[in-house]
N, C-alpha and C. Protein backbone atom coordinates (compact mmCIF):
# COMPACT_ATOMS: atom_id res chain seq x y z
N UNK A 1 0.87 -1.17 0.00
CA UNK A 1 0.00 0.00 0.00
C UNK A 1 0.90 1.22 0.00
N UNK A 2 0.56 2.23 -0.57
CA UNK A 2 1.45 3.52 -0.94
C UNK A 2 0.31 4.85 -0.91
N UNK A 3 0.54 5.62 -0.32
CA UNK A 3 -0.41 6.68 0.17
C UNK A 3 0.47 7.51 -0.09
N UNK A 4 -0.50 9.01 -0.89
CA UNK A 4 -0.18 10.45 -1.13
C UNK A 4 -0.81 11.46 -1.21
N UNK A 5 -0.62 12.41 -0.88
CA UNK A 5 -1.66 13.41 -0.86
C UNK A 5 -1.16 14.17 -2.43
N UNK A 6 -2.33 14.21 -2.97
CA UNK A 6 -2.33 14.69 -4.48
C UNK A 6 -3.38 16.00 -4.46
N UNK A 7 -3.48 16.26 -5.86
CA UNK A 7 -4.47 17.24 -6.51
C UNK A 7 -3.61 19.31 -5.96
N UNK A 8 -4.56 19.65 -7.27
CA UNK A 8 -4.29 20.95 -7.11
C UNK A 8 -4.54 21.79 -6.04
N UNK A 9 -5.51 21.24 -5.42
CA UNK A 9 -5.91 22.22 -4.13
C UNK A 9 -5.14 21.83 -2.92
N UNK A 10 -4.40 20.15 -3.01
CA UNK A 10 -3.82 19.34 -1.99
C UNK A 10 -5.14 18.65 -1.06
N UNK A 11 -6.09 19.13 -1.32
CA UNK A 11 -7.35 18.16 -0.19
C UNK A 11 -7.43 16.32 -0.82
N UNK A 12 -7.28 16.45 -1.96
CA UNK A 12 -7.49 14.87 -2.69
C UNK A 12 -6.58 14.06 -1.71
N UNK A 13 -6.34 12.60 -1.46
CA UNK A 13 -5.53 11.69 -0.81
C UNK A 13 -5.52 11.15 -1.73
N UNK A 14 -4.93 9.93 -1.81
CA UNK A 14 -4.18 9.06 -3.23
C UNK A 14 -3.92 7.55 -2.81
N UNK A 15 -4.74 6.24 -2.43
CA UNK A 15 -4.19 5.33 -1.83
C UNK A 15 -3.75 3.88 -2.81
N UNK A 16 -2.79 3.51 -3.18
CA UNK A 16 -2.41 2.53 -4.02
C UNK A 16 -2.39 1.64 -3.74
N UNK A 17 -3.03 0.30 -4.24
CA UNK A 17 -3.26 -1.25 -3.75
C UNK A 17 -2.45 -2.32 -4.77
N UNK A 18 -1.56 -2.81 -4.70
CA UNK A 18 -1.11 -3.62 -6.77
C UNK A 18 -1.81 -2.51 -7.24
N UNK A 19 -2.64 -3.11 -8.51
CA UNK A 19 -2.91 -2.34 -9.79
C UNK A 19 -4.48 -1.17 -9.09
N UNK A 20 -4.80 -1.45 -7.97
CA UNK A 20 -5.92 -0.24 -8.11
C UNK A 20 -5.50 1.04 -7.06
N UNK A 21 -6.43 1.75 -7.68
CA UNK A 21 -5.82 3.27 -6.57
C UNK A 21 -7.24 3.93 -6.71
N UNK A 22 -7.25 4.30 -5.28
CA UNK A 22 -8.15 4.61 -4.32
C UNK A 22 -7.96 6.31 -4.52
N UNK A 23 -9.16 7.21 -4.71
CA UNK A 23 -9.17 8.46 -4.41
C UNK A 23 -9.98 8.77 -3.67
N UNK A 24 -9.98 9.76 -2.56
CA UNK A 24 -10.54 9.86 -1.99
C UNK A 24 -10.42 11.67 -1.94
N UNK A 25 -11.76 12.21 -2.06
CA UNK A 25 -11.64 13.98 -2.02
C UNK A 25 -12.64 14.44 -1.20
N UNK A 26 -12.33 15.13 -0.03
CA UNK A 26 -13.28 15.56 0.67
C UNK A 26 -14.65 17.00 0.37
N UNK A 27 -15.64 16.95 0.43
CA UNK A 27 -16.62 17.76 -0.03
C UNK A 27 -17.61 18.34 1.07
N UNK A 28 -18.14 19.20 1.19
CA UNK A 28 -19.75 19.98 2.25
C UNK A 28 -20.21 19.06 3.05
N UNK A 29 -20.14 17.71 2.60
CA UNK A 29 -21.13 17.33 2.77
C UNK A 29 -20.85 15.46 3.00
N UNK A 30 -19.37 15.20 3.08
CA UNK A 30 -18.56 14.05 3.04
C UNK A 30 -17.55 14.03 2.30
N UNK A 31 -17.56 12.67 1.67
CA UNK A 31 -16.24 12.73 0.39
C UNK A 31 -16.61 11.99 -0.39
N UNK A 32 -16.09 12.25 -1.72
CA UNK A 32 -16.21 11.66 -3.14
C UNK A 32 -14.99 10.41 -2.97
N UNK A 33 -15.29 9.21 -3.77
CA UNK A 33 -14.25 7.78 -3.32
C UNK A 33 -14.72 7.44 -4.82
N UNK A 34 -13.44 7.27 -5.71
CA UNK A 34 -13.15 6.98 -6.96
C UNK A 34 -12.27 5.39 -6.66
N UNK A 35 -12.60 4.46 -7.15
CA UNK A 35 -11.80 3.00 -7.43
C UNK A 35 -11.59 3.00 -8.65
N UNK A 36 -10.52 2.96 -9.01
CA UNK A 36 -9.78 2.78 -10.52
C UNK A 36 -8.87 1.05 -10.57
N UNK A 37 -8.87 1.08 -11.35
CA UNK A 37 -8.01 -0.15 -11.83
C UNK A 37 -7.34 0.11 -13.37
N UNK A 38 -6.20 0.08 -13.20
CA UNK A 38 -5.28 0.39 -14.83
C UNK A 38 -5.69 1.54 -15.61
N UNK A 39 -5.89 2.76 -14.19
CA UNK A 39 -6.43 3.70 -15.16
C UNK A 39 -7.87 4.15 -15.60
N UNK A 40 -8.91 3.18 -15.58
CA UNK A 40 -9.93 2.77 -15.67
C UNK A 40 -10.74 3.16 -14.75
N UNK A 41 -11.98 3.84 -14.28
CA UNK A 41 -12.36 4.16 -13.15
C UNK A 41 -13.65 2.79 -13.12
N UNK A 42 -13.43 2.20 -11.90
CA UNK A 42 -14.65 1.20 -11.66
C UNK A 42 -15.38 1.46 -11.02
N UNK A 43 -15.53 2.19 -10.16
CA UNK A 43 -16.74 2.43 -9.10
C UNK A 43 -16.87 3.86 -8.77
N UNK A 44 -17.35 4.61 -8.15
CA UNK A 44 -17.35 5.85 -7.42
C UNK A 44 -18.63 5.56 -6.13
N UNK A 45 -18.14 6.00 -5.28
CA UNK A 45 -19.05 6.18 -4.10
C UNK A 45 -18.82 7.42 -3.47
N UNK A 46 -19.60 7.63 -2.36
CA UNK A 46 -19.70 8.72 -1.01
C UNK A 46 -19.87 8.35 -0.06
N UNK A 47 -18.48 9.25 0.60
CA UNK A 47 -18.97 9.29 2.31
C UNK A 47 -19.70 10.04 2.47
N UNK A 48 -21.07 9.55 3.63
CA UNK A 48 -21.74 10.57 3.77
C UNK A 48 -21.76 10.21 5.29
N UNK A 49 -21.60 11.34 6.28
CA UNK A 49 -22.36 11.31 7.57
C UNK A 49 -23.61 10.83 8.25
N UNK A 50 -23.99 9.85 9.17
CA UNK A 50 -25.15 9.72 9.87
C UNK A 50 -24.62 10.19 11.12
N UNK A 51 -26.26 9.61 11.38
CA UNK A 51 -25.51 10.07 13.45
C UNK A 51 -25.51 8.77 13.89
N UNK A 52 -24.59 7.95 13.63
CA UNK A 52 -23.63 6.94 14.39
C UNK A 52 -22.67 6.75 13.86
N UNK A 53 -22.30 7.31 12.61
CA UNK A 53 -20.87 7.74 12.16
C UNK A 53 -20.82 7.77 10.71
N UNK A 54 -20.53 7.10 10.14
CA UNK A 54 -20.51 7.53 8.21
C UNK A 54 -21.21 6.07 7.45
N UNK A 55 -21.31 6.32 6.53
CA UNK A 55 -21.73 5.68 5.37
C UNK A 55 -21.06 5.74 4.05
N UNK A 56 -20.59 4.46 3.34
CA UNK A 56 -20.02 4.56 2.12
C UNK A 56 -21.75 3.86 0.96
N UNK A 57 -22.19 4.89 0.39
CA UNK A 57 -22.74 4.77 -1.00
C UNK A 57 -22.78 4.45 -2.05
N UNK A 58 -22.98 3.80 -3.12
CA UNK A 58 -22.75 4.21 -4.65
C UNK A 58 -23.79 4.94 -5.43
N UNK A 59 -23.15 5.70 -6.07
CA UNK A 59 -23.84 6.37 -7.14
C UNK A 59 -25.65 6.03 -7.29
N UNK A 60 -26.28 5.13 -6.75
CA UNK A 60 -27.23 4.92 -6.85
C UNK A 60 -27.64 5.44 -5.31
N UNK A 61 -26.90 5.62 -4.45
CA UNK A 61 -27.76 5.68 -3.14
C UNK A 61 -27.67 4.21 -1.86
N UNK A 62 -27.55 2.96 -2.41
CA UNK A 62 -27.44 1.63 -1.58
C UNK A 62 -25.86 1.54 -1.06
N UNK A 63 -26.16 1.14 0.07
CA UNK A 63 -25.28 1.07 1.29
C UNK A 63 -24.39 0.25 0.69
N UNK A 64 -22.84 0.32 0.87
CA UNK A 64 -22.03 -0.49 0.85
C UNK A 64 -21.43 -0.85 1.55
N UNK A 65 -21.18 0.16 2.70
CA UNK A 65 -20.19 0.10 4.33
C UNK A 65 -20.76 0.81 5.17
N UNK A 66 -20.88 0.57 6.52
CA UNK A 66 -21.02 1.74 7.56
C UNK A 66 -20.43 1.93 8.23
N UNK A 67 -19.20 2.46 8.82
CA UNK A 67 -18.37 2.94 10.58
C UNK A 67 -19.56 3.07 11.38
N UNK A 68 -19.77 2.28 12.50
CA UNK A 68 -20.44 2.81 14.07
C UNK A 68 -19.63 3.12 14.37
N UNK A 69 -19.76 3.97 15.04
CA UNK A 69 -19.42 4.54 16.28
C UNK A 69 -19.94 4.25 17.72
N UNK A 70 -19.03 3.22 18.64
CA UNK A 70 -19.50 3.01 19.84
C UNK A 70 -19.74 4.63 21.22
N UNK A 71 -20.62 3.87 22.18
CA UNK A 71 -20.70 5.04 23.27
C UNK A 71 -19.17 4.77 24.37
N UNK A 72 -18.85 4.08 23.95
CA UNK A 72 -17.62 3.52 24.78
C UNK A 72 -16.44 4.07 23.71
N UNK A 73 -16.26 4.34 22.45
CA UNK A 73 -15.36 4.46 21.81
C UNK A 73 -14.78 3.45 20.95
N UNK A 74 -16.09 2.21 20.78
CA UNK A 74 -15.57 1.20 19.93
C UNK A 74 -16.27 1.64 18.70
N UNK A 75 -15.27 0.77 17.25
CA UNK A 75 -16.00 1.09 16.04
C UNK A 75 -15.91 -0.39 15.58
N UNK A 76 -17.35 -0.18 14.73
CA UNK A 76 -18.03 -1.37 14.03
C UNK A 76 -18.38 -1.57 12.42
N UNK A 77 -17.42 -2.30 11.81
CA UNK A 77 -17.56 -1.78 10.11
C UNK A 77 -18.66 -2.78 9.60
N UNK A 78 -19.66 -2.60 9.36
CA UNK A 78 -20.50 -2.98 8.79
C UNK A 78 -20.55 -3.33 7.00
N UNK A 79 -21.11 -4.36 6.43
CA UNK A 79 -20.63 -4.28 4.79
C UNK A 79 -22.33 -3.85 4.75
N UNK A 80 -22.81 -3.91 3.47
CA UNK A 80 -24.08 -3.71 2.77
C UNK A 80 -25.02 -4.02 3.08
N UNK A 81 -25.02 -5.49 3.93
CA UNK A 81 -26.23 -6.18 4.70
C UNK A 81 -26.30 -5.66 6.01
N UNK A 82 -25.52 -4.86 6.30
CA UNK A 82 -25.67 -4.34 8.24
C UNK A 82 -25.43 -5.51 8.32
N UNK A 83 -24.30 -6.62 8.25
CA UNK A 83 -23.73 -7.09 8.54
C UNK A 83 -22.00 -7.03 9.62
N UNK A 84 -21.58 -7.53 10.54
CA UNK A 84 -20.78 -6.55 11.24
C UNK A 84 -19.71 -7.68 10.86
N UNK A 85 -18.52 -6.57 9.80
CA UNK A 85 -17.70 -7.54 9.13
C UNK A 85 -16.06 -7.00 10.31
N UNK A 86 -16.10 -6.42 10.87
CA UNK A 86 -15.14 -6.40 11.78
C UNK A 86 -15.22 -4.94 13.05
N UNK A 87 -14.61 -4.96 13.83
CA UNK A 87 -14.91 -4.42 15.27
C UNK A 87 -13.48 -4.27 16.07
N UNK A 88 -13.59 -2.86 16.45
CA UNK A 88 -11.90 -2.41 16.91
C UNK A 88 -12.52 -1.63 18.34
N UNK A 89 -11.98 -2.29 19.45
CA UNK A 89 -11.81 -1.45 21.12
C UNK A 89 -11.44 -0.05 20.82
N UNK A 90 -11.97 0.79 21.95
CA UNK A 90 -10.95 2.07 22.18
C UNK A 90 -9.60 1.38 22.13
N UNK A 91 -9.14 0.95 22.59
CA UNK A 91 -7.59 0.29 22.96
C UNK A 91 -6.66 -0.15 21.35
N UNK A 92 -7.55 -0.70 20.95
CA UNK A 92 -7.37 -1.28 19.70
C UNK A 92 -7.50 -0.59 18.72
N UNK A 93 -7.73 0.90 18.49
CA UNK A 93 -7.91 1.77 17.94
C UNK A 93 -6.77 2.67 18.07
N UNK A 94 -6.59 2.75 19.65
CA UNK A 94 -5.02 3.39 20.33
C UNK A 94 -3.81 2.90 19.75
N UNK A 95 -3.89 1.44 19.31
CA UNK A 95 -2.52 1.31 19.07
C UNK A 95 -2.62 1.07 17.37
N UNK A 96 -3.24 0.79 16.70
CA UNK A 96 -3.93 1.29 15.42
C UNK A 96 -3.25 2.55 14.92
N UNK A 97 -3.57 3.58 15.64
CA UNK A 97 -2.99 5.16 15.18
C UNK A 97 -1.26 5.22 15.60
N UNK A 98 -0.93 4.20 16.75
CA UNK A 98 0.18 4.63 17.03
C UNK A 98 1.33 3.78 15.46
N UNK A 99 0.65 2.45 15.14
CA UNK A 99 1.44 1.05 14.46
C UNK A 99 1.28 1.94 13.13
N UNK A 100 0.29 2.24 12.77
CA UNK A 100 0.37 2.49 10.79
C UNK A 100 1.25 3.86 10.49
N UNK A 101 1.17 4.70 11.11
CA UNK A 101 2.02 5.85 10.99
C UNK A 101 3.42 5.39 10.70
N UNK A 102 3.79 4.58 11.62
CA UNK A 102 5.58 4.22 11.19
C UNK A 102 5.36 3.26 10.21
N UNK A 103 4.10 2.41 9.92
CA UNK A 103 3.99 1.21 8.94
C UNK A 103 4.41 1.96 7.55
N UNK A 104 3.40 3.24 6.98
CA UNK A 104 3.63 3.63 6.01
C UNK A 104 4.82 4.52 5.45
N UNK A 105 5.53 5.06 6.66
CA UNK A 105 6.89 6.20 6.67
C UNK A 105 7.11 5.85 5.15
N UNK A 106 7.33 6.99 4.44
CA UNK A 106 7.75 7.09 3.08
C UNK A 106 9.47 6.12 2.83
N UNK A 107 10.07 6.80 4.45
CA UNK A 107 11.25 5.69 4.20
C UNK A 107 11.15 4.23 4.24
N UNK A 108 10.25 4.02 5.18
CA UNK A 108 10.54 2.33 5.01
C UNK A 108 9.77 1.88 3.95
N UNK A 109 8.89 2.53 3.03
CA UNK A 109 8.59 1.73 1.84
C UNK A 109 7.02 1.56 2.04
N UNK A 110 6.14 1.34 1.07
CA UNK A 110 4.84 0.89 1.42
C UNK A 110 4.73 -0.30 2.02
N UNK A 111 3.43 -0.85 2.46
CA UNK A 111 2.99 -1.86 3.12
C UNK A 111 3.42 -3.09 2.52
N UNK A 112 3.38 -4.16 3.16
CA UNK A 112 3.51 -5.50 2.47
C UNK A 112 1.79 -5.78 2.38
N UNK A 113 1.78 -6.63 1.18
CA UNK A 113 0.58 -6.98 0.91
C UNK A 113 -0.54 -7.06 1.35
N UNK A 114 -1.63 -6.61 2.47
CA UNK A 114 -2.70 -6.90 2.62
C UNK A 114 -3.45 -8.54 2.66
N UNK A 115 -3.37 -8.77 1.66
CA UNK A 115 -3.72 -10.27 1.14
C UNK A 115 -2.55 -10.96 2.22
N UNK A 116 -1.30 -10.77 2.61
CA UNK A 116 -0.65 -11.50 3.38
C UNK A 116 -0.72 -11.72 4.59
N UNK A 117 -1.58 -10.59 4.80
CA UNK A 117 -2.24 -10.62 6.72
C UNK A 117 -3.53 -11.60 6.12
N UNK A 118 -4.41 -11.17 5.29
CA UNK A 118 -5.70 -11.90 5.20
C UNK A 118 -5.96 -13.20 4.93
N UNK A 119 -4.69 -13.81 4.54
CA UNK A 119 -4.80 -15.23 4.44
C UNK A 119 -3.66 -16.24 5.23
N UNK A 120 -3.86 -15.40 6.36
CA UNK A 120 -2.96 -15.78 7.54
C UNK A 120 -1.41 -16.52 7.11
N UNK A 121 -0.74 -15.64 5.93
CA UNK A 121 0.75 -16.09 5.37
C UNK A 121 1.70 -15.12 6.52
N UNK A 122 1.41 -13.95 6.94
CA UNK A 122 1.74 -13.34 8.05
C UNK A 122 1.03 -12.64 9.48
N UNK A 123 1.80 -12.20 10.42
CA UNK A 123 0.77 -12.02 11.59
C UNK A 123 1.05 -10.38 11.48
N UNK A 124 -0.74 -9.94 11.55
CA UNK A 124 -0.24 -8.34 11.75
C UNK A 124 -0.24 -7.76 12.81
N UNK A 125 0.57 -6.95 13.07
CA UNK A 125 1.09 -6.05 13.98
C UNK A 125 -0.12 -5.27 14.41
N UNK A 126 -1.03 -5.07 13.71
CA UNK A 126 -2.75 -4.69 14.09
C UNK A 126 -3.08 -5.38 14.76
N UNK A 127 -3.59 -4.97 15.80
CA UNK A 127 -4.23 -5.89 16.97
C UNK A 127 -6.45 -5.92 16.42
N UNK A 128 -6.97 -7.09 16.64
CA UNK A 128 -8.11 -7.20 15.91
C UNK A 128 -8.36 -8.47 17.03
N UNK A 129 -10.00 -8.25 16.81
CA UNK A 129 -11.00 -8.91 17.74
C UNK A 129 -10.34 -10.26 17.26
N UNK A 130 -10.55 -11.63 18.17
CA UNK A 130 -10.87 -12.95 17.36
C UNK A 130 -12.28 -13.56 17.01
């Protein structure tokens, strides 16, 4: 993974996966989220705000993700079905902000694969519910 902050105004972010890259531009009212692949744009969605924390959209309006927001300070990522596809403590959130900051440092290089935590070939340094 390789992250940059792009565009003319500098508000755009820039997140690179292998071949797809993630844009993300903040707006009034949430943010605009472009998925490309080879150049190619495949999807577009929006963040939009509720009051238990955000929502990712597509272009049609149907849910694709939600962040809760716990009263304790836990968060709950939900996919399309309000299904709860993973869940992070205050605590687990704490060391979250402290681990990816040095993960991504421009010096040490982008991330190792994603897919290598997810198919248990390595253990991540992210701490996550069992």
């Amino acid at each position: 993974i390789k992250g940059s902050a792009v565009g003319s105004d500098g508000d755009s972010k820039v997140v690179t996966m292998g071949d797809t890259t993630i844009r993300w531009t903040p707006s009034d009212d949430g943010a605009a989220v472009t998925y490309e692949r080879h150049g190619a744009i495949e999807r577009r969605a929006t963040i939009v705000p509720n009051p238990t924390g955000y929502r990712l959209v597509d272009h049609n309006g149907h849910l694709l993700a939600e962040a809760e927001y716990g009263s304790d300070g836990d968060v709950r990522l939900l996919n399309g079905d309000c299904r709860v596809v993973s869940q992070w403590t205050k605590e687990q959130l704490k060391s979250l902000a402290q681990v990816v900051p040095a993960m991504i440092d421009e010096k040490k290089g982008p991330l190792e694969p994603i897919s290598d935590y997810a198919y248990g070939q390595k253990r991540s340094p992210i701490p996550t519910n069992p």
